[in-house]
N, C-alpha and C. Protein backbone atom coordinates (compact mmCIF):
# COMPACT_ATOMS: atom_id res chain seq x y z
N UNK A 1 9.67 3.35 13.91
CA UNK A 1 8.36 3.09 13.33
C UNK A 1 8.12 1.57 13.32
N UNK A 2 7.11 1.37 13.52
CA UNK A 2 6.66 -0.14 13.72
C UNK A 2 6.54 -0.74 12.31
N UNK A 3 6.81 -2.45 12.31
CA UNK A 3 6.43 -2.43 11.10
C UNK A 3 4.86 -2.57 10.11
N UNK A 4 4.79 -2.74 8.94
CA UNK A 4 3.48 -2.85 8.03
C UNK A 4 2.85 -3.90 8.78
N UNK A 5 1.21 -4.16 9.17
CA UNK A 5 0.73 -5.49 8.50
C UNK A 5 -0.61 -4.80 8.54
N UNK A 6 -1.35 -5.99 8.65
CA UNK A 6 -2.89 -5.72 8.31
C UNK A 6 -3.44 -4.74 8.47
N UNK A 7 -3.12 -4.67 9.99
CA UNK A 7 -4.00 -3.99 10.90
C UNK A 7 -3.62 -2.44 10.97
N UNK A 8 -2.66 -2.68 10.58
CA UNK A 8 -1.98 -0.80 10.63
C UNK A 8 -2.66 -0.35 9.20
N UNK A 9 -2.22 -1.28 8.44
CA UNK A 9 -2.86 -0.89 6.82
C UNK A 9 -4.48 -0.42 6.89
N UNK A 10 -5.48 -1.47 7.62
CA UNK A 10 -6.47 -1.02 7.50
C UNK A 10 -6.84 0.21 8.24
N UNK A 11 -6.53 0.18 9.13
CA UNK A 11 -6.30 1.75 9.87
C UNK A 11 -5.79 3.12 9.12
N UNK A 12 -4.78 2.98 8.18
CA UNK A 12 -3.96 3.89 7.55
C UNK A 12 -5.25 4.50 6.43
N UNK A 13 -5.71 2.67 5.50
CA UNK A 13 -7.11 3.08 4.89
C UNK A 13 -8.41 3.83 5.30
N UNK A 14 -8.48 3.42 6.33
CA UNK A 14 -9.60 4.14 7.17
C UNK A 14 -9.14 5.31 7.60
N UNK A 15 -8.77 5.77 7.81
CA UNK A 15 -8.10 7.31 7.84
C UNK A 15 -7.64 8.00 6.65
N UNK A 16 -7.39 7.57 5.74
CA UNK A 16 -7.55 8.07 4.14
C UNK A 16 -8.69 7.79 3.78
N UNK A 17 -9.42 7.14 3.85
CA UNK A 17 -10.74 7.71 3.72
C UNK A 17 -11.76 8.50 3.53
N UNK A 18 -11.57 8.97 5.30
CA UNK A 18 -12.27 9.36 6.08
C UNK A 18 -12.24 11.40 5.40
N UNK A 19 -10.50 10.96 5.43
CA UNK A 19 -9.60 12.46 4.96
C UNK A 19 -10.07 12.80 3.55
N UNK A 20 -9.81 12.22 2.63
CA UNK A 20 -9.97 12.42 1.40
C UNK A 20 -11.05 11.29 0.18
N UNK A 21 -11.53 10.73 0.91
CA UNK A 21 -12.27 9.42 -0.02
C UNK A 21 -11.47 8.79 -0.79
N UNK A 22 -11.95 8.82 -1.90
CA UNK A 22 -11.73 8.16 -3.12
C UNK A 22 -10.38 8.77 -3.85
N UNK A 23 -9.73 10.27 -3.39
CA UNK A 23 -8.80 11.40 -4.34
C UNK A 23 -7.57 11.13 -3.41
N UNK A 24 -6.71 11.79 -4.19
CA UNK A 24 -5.43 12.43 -3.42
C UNK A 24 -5.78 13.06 -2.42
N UNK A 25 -4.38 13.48 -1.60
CA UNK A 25 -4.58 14.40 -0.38
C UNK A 25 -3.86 15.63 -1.08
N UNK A 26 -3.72 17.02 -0.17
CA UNK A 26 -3.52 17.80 -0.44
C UNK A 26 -2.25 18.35 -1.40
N UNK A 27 -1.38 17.46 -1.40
CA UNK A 27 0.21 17.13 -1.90
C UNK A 27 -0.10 16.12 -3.31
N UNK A 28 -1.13 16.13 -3.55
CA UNK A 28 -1.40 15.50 -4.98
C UNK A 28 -0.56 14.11 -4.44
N UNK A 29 -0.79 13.90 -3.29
CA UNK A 29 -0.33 12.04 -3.20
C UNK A 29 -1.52 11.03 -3.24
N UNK A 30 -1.33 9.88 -3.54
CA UNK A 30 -2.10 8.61 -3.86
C UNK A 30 -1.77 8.19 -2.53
N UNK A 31 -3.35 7.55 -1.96
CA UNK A 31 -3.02 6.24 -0.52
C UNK A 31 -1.83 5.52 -1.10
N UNK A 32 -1.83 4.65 -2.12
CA UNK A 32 -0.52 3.72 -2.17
C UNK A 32 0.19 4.36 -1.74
N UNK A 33 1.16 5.58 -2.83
CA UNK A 33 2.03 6.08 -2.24
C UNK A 33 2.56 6.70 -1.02
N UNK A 34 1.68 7.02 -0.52
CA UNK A 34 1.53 7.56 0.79
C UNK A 34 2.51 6.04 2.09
N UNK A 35 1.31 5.11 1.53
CA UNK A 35 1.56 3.89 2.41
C UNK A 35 3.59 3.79 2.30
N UNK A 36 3.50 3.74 0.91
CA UNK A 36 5.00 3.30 0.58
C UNK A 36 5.90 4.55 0.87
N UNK A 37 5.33 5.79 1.28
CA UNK A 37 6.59 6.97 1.91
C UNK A 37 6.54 6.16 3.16
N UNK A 38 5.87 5.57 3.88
CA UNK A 38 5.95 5.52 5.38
C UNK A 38 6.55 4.52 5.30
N UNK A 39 6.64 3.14 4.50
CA UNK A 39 7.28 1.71 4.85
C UNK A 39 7.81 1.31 3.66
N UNK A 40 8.65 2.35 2.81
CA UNK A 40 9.36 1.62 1.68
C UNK A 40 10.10 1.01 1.57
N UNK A 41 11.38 0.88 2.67
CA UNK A 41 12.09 0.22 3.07
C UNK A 41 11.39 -1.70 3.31
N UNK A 42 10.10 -1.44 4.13
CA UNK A 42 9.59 -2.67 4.39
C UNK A 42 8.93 -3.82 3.28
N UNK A 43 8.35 -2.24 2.50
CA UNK A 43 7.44 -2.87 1.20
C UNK A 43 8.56 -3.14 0.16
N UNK A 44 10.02 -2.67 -0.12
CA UNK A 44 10.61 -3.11 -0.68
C UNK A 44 11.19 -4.32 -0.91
N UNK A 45 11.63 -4.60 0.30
CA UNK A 45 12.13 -6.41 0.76
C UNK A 45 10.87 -7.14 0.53
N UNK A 46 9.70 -6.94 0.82
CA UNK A 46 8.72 -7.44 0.89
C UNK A 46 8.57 -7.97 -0.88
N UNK A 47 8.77 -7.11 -1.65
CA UNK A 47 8.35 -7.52 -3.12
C UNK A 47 9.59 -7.85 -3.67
N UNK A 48 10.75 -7.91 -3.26
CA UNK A 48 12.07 -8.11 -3.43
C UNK A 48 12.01 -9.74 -3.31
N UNK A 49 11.66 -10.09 -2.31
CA UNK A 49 11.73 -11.48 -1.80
C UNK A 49 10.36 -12.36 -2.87
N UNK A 50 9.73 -11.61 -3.49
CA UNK A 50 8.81 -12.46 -4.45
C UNK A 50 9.15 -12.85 -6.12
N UNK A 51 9.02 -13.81 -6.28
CA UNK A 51 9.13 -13.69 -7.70
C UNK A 51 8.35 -14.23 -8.86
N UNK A 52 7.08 -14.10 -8.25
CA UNK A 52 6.14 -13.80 -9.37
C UNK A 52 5.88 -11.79 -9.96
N UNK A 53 5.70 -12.30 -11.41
CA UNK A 53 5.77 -10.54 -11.91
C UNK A 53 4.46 -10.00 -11.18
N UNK A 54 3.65 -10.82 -10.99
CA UNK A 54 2.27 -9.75 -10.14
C UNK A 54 2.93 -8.69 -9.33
N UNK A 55 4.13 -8.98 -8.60
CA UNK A 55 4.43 -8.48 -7.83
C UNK A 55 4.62 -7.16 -7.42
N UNK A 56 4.57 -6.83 -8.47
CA UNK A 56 4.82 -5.52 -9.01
C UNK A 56 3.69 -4.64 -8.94
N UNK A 57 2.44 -4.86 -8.73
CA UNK A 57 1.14 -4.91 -8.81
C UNK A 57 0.69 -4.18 -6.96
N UNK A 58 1.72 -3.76 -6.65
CA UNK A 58 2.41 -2.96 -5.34
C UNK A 58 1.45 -2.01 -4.58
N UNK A 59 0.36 -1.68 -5.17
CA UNK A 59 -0.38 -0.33 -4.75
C UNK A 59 0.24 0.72 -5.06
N UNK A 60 1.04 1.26 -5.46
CA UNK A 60 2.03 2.32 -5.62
C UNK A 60 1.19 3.48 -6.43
N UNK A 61 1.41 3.14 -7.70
CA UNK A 61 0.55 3.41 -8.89
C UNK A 61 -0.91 3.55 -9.09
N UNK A 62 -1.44 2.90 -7.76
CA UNK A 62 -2.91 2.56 -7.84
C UNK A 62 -3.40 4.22 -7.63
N UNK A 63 -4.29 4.70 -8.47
CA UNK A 63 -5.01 5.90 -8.34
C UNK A 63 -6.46 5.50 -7.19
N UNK A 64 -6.90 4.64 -7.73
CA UNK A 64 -8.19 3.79 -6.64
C UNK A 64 -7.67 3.34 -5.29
N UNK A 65 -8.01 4.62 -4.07
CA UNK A 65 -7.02 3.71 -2.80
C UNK A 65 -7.70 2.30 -2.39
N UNK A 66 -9.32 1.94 -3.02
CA UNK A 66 -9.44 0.65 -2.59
C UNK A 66 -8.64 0.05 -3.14
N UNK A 67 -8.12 -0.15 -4.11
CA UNK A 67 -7.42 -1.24 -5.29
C UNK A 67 -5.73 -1.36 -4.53
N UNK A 68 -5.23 0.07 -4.66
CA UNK A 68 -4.08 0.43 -3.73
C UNK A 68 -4.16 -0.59 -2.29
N UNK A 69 -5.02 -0.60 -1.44
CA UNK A 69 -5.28 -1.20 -0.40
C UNK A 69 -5.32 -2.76 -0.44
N UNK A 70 -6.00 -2.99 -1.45
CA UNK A 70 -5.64 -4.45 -2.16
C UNK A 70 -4.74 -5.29 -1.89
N UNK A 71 -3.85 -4.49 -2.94
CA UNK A 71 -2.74 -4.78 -3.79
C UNK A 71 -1.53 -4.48 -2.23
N UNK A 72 -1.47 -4.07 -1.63
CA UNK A 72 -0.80 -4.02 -0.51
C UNK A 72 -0.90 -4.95 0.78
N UNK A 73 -2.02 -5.19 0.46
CA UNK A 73 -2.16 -6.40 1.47
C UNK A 73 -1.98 -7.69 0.81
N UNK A 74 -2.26 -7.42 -0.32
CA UNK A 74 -1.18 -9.06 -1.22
C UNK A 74 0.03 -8.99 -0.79
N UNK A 75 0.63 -7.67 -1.21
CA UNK A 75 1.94 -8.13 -0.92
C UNK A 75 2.71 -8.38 0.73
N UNK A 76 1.68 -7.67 1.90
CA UNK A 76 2.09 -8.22 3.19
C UNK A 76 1.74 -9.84 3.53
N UNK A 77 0.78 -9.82 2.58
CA UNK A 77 0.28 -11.50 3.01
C UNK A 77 1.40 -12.37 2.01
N UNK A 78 2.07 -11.85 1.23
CA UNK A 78 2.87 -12.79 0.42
C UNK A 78 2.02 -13.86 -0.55
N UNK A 79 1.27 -13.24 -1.28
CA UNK A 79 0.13 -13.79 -2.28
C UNK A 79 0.68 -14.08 -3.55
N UNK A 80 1.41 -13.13 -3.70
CA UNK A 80 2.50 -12.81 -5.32
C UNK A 80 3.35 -13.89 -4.68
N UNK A 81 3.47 -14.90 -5.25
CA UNK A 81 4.18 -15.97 -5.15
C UNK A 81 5.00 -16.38 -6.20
């Protein structure tokens, strides 16, 4: 699997979308989570290597996949500093 960045993310968003809007998908999963089954390994080091507490602030948890979408591209851009 290739790794996270922008461009896959916004794609991943746009296809959750498209699928489900604003809700879960059929498995009662959240876009964040979703994002982080596919690249947890990546998104882990990724917030591992930060150490401001925002960091934490992951999309994971996010019920809103815009906010989720956010908060995930902070942490590929390395914003949580």
């Amino acid at each position: 699997m290739e790794n996270l960045n922008e461009a896959n993310l916004l794609n991943m968003y746009i296809e959750w979308s498209r699928k489900y809007g604003n809700g879960r998908d059929k498995n009662d999963i959240r876009f964040g989570q979703w994002v982080w089954n596919h690249y947890h390994e990546q998104l882990s080091e990724l917030r591992n290597s930060l150490t401001s507490p925002d960091k934490f602030l992951d999309g994971f948890y996010s019920e809103s996949p815009a906010t989720a979408y956010k908060q995930i591209l902070k942490l590929i851009r390395k914003e949580y500093v």
